[in-house]
PDB file of N, CA and C in Angstrom:
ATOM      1  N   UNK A   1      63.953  36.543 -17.865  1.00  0.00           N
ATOM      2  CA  UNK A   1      63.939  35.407 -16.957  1.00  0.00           C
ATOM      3  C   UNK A   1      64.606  34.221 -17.641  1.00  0.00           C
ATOM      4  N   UNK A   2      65.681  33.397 -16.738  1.00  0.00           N
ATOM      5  CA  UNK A   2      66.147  32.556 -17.716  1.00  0.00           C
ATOM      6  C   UNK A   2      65.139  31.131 -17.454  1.00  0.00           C
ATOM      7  N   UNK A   3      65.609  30.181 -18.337  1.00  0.00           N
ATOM      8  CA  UNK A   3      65.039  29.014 -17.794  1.00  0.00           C
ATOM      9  C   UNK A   3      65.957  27.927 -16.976  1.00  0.00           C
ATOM     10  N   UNK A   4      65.234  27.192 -16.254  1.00  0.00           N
ATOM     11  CA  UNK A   4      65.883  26.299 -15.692  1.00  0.00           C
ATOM     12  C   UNK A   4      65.677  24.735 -15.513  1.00  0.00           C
ATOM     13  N   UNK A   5      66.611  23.964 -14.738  1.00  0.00           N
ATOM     14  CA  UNK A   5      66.457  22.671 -14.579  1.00  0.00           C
ATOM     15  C   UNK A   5      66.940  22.154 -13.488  1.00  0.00           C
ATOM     16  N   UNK A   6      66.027  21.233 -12.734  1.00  0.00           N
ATOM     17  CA  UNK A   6      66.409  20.643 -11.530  1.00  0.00           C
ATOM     18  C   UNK A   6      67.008  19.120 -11.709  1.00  0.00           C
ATOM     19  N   UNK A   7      68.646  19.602 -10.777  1.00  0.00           N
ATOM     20  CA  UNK A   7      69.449  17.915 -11.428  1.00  0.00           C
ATOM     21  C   UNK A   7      68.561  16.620 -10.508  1.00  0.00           C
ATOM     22  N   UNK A   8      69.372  15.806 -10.917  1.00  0.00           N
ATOM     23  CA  UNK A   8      68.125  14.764 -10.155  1.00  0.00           C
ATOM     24  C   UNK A   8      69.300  14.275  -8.788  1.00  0.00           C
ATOM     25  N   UNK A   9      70.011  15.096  -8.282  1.00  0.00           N
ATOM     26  CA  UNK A   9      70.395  14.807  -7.006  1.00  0.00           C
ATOM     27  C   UNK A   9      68.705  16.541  -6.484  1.00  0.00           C
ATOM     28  N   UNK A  10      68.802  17.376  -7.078  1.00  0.00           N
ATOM     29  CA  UNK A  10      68.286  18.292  -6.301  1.00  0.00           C
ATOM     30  C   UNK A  10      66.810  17.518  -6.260  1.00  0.00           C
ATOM     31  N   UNK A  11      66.430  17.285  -7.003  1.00  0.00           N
ATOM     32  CA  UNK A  11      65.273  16.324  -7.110  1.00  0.00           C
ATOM     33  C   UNK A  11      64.749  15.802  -5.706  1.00  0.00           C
ATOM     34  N   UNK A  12      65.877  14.744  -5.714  1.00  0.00           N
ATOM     35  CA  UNK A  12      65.771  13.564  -4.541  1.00  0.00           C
ATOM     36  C   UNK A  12      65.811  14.341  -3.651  1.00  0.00           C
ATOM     37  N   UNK A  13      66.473  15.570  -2.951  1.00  0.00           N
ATOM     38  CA  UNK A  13      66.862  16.185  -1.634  1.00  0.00           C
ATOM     39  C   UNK A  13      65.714  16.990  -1.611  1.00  0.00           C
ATOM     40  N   UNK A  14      65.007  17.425  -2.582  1.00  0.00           N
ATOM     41  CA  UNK A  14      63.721  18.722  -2.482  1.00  0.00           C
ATOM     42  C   UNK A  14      62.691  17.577  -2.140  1.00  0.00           C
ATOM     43  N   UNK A  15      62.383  16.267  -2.164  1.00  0.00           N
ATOM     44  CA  UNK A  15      61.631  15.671  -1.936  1.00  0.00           C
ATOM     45  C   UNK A  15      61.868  15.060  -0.230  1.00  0.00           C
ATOM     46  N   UNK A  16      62.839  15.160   0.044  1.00  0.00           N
ATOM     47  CA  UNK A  16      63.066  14.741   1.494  1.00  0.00           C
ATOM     48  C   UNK A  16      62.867  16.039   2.290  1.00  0.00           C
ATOM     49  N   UNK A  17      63.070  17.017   1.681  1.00  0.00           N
ATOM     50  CA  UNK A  17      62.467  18.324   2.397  1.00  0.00           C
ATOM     51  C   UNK A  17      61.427  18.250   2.347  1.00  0.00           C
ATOM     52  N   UNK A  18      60.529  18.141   1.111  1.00  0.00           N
ATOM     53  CA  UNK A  18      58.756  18.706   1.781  1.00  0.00           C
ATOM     54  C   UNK A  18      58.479  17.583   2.140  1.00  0.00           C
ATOM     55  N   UNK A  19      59.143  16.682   3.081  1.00  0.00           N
ATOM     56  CA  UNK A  19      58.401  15.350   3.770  1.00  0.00           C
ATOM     57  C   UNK A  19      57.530  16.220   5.159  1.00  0.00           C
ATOM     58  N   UNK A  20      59.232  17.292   5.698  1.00  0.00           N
ATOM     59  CA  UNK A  20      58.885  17.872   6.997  1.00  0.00           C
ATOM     60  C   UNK A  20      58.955  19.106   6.870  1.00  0.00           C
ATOM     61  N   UNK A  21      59.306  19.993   5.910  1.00  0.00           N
ATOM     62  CA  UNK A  21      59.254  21.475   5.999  1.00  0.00           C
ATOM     63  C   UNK A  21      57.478  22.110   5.961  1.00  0.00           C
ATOM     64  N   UNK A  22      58.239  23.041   6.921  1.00  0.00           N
ATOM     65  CA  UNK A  22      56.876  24.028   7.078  1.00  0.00           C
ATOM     66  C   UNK A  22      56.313  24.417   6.068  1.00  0.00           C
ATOM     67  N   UNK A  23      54.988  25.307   6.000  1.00  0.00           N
ATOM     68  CA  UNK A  23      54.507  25.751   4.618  1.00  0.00           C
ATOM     69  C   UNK A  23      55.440  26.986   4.564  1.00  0.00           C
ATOM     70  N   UNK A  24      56.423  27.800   5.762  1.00  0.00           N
ATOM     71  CA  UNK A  24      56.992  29.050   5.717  1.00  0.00           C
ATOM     72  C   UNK A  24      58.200  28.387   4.700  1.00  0.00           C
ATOM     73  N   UNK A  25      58.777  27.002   5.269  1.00  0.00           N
ATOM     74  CA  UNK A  25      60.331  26.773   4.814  1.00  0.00           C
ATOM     75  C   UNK A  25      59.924  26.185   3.074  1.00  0.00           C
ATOM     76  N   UNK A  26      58.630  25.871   2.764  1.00  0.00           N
ATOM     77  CA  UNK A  26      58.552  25.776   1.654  1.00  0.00           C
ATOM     78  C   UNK A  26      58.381  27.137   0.746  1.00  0.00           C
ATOM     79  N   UNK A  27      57.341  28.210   0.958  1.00  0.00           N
ATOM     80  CA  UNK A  27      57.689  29.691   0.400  1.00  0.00           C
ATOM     81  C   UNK A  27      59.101  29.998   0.559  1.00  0.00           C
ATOM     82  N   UNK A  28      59.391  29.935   1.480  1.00  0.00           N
ATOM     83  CA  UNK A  28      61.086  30.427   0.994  1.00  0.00           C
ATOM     84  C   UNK A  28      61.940  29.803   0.219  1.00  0.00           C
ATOM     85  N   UNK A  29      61.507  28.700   0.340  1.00  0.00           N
ATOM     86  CA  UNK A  29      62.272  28.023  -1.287  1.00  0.00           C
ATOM     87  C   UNK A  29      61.857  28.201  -2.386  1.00  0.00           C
ATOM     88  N   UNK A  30      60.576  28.350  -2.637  1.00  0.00           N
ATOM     89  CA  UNK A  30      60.029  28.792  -3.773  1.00  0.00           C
ATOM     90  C   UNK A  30      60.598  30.233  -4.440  1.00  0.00           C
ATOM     91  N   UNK A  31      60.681  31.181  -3.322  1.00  0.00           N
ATOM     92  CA  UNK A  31      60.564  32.315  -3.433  1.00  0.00           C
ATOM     93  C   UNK A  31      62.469  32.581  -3.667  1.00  0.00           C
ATOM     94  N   UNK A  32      63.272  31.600  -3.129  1.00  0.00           N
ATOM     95  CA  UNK A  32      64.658  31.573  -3.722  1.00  0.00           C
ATOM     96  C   UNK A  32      64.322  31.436  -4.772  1.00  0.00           C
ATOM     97  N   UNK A  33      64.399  29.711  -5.225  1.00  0.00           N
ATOM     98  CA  UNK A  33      64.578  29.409  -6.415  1.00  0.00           C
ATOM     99  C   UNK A  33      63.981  30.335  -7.792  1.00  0.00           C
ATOM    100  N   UNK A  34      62.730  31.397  -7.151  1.00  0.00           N
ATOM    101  CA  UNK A  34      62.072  32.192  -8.325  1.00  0.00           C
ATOM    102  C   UNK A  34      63.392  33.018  -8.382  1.00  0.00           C
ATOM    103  N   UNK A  35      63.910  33.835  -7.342  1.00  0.00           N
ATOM    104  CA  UNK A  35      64.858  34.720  -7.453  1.00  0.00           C
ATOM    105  C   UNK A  35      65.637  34.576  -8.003  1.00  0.00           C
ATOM    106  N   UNK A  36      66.647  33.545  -7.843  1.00  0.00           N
ATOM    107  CA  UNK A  36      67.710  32.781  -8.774  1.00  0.00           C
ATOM    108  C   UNK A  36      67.545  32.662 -10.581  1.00  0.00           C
ATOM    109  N   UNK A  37      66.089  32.370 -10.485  1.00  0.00           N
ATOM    110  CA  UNK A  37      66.149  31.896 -12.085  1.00  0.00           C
ATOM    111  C   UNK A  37      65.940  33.674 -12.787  1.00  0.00           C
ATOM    112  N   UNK A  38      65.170  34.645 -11.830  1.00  0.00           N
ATOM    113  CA  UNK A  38      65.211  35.466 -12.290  1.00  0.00           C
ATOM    114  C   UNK A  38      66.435  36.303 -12.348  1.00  0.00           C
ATOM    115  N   UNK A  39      67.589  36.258 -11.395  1.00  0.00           N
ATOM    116  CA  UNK A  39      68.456  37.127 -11.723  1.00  0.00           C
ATOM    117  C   UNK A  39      69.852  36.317 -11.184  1.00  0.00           C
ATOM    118  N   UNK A  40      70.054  34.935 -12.143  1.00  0.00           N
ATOM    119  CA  UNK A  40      71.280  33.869 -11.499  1.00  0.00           C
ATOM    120  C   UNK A  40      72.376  34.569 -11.083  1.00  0.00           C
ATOM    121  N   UNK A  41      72.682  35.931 -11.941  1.00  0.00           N
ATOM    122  CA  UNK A  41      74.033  36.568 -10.686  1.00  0.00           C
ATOM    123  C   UNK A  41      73.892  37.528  -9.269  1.00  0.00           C
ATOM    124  N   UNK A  42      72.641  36.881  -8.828  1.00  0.00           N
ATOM    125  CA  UNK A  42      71.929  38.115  -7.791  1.00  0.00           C
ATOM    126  C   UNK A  42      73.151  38.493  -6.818  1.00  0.00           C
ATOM    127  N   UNK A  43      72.740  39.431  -5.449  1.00  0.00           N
ATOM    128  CA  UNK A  43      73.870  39.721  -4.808  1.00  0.00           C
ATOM    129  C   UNK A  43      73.888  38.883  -3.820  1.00  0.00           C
ATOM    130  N   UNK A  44      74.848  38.308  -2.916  1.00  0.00           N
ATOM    131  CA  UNK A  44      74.778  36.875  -2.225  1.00  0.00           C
ATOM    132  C   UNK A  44      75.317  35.888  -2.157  1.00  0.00           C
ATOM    133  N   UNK A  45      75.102  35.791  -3.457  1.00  0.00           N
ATOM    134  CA  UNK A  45      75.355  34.525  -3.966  1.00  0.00           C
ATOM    135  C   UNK A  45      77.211  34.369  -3.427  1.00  0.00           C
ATOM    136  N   UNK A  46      78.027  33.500  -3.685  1.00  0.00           N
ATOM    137  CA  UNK A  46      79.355  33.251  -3.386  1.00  0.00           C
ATOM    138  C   UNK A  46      79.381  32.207  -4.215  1.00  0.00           C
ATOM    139  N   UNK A  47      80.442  31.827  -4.747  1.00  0.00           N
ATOM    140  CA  UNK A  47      81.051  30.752  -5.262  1.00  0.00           C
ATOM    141  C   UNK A  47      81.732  29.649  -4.796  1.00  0.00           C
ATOM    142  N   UNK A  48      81.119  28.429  -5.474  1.00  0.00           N
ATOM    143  CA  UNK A  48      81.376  27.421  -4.474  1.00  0.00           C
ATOM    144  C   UNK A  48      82.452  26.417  -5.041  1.00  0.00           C
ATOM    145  N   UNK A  49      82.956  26.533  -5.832  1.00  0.00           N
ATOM    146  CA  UNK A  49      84.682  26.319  -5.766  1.00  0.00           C
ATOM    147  C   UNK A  49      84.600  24.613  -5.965  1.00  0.00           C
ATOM    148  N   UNK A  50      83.272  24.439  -6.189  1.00  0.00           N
ATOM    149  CA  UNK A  50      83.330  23.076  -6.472  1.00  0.00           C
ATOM    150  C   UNK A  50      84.180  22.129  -7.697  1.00  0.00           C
ATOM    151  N   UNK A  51      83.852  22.612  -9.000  1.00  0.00           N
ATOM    152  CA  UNK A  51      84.181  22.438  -9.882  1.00  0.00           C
ATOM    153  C   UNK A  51      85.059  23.261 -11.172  1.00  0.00           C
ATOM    154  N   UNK A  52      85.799  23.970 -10.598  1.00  0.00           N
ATOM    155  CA  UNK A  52      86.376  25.366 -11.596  1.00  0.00           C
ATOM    156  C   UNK A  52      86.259  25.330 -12.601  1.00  0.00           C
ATOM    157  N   UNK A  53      86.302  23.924 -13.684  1.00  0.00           N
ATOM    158  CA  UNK A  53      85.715  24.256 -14.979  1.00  0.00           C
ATOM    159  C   UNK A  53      84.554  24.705 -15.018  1.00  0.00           C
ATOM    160  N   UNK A  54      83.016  24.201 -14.549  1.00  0.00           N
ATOM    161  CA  UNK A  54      81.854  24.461 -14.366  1.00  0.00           C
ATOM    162  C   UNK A  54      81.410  25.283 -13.085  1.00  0.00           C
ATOM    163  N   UNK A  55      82.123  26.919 -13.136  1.00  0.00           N
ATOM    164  CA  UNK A  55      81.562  27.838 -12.152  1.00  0.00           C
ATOM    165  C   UNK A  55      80.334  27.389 -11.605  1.00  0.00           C
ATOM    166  N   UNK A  56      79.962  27.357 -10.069  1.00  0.00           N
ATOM    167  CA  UNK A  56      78.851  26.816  -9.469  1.00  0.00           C
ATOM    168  C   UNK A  56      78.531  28.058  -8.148  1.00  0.00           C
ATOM    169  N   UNK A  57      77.718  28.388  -7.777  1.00  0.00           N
ATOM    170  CA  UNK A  57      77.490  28.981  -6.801  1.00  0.00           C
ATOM    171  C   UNK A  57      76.088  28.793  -5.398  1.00  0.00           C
ATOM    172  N   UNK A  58      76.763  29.473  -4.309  1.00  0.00           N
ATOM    173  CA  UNK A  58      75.596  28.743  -3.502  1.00  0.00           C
ATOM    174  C   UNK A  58      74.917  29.764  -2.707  1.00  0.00           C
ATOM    175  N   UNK A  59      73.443  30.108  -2.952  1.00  0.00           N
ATOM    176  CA  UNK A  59      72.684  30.800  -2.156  1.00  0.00           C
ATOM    177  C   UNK A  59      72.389  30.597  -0.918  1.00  0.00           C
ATOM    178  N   UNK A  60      72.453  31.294   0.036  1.00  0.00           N
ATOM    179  CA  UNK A  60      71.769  31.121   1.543  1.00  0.00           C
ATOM    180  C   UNK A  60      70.179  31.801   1.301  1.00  0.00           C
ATOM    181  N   UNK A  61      69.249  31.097   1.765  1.00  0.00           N
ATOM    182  CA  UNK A  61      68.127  31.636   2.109  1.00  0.00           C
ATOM    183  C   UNK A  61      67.736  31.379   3.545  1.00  0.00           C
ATOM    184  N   UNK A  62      67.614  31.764   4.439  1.00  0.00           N
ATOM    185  CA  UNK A  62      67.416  31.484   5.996  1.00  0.00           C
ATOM    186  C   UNK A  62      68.397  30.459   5.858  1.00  0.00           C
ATOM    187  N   UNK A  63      67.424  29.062   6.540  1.00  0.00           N
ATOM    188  CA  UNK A  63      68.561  28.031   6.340  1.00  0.00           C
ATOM    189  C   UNK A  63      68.613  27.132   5.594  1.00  0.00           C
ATOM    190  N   UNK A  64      68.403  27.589   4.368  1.00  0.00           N
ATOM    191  CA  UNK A  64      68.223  26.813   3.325  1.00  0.00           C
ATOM    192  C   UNK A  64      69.575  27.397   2.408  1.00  0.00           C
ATOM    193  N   UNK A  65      70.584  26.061   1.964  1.00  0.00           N
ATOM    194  CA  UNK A  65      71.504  26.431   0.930  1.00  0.00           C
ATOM    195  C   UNK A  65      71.604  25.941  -0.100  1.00  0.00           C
ATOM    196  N   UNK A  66      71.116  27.211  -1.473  1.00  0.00           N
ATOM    197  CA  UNK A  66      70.750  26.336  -2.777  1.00  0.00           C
ATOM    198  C   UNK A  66      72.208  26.507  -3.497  1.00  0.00           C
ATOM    199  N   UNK A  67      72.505  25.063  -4.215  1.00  0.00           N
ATOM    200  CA  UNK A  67      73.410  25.087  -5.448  1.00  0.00           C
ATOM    201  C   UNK A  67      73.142  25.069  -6.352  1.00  0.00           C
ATOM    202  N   UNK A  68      73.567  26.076  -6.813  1.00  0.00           N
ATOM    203  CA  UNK A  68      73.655  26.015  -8.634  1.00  0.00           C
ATOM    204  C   UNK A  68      74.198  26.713  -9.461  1.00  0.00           C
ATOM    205  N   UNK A  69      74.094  26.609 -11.088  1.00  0.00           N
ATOM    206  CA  UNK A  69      75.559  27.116 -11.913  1.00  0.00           C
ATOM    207  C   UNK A  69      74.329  27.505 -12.810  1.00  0.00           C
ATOM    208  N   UNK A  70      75.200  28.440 -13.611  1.00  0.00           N
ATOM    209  CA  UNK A  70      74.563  29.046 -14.857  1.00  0.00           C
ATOM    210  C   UNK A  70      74.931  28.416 -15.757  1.00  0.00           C
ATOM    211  N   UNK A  71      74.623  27.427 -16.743  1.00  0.00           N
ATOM    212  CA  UNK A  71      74.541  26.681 -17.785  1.00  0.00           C
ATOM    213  C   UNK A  71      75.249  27.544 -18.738  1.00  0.00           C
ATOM    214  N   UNK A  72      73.608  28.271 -19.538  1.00  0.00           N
ATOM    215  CA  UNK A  72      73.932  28.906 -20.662  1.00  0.00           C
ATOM    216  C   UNK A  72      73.660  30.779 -19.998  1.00  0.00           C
ATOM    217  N   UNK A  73      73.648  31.514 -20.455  1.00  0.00           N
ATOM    218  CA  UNK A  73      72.956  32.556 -20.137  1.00  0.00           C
ATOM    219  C   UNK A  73      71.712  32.512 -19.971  1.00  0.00           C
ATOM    220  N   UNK A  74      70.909  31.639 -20.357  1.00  0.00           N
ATOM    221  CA  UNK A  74      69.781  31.448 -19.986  1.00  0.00           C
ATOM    222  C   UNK A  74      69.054  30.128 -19.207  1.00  0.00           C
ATOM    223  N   UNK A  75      70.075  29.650 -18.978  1.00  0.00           N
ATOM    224  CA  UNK A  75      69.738  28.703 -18.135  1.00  0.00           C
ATOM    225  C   UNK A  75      70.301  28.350 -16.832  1.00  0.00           C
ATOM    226  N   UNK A  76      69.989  28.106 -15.534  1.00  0.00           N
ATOM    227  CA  UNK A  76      70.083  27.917 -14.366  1.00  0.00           C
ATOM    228  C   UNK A  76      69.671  26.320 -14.157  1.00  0.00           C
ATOM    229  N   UNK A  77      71.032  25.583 -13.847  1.00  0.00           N
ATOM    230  CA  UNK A  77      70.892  24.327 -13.116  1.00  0.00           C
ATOM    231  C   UNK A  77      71.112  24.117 -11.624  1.00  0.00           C
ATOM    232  N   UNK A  78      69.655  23.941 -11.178  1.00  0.00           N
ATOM    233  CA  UNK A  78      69.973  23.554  -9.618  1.00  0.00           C
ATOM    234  C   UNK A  78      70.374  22.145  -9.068  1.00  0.00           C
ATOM    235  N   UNK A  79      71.611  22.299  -8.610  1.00  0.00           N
ATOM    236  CA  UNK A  79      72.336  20.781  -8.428  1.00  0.00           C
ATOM    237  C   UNK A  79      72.220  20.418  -7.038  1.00  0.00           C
ATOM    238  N   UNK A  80      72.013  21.214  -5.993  1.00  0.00           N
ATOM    239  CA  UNK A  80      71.734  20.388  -4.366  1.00  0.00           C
ATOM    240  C   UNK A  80      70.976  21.547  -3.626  1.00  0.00           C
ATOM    241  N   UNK A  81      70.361  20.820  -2.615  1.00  0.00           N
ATOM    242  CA  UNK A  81      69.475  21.502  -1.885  1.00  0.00           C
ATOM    243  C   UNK A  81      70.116  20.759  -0.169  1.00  0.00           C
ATOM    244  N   UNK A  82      70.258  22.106   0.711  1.00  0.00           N
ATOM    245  CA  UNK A  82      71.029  21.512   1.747  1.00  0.00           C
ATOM    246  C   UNK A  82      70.205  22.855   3.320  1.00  0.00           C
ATOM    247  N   UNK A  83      69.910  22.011   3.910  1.00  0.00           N
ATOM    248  CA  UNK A  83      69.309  22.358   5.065  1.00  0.00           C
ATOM    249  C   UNK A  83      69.485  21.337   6.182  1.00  0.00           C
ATOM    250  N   UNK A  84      69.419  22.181   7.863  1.00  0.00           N
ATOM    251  CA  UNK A  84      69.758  21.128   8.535  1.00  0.00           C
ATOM    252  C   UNK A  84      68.610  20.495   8.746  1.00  0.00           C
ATOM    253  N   UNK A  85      69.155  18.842   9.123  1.00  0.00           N
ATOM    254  CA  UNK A  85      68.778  17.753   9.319  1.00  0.00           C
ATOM    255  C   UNK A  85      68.768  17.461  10.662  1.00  0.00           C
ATOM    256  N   UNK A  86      67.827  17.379  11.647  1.00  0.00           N
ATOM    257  CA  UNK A  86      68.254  17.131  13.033  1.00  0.00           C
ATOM    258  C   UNK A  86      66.976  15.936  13.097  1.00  0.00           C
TER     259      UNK A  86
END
């Protein structure tokens, strides 16, 4: 399992989510973000072309889309958290 770190943009956006997410849309984030740290090249994933020096990639979970890059081999930085907003 690697370790990880939440940037402080994902910070601020995971906190505007559990203002209104369900207890379902919160397990499924949990239950990403466990997945991710456990296996950061899972299958899914796509690359998000953000930054080409610093490979970044972005998970779909329902409708939840997590960003993040593999640091070191053992580390997973989650940089944005993106769901709709209505």
């Amino acid at each position: 399992m690697a370790e990880f770190v939440l940037s402080r943009r994902f910070l601020e956006e995971l906190a505007l989510f559990q203002k209104n997410a369900s207890p379902g849309d919160l397990d499924l984030l949990e239950r990403s973000l466990a997945a991710i740290v456990e296996h950061p090249n899972l299958r899914g994933r796509m690359p998000s072309y953000y930054d080409p020096t610093a490979p970044s990639y972005l998970y779909r979970a329902g409708q939840l889309l997590i960003h993040y890059r593999i640091v070191e081999d053992e580390e997973v930085e989650f940089l944005n958290l993106f769901w709709p907003r209505v």
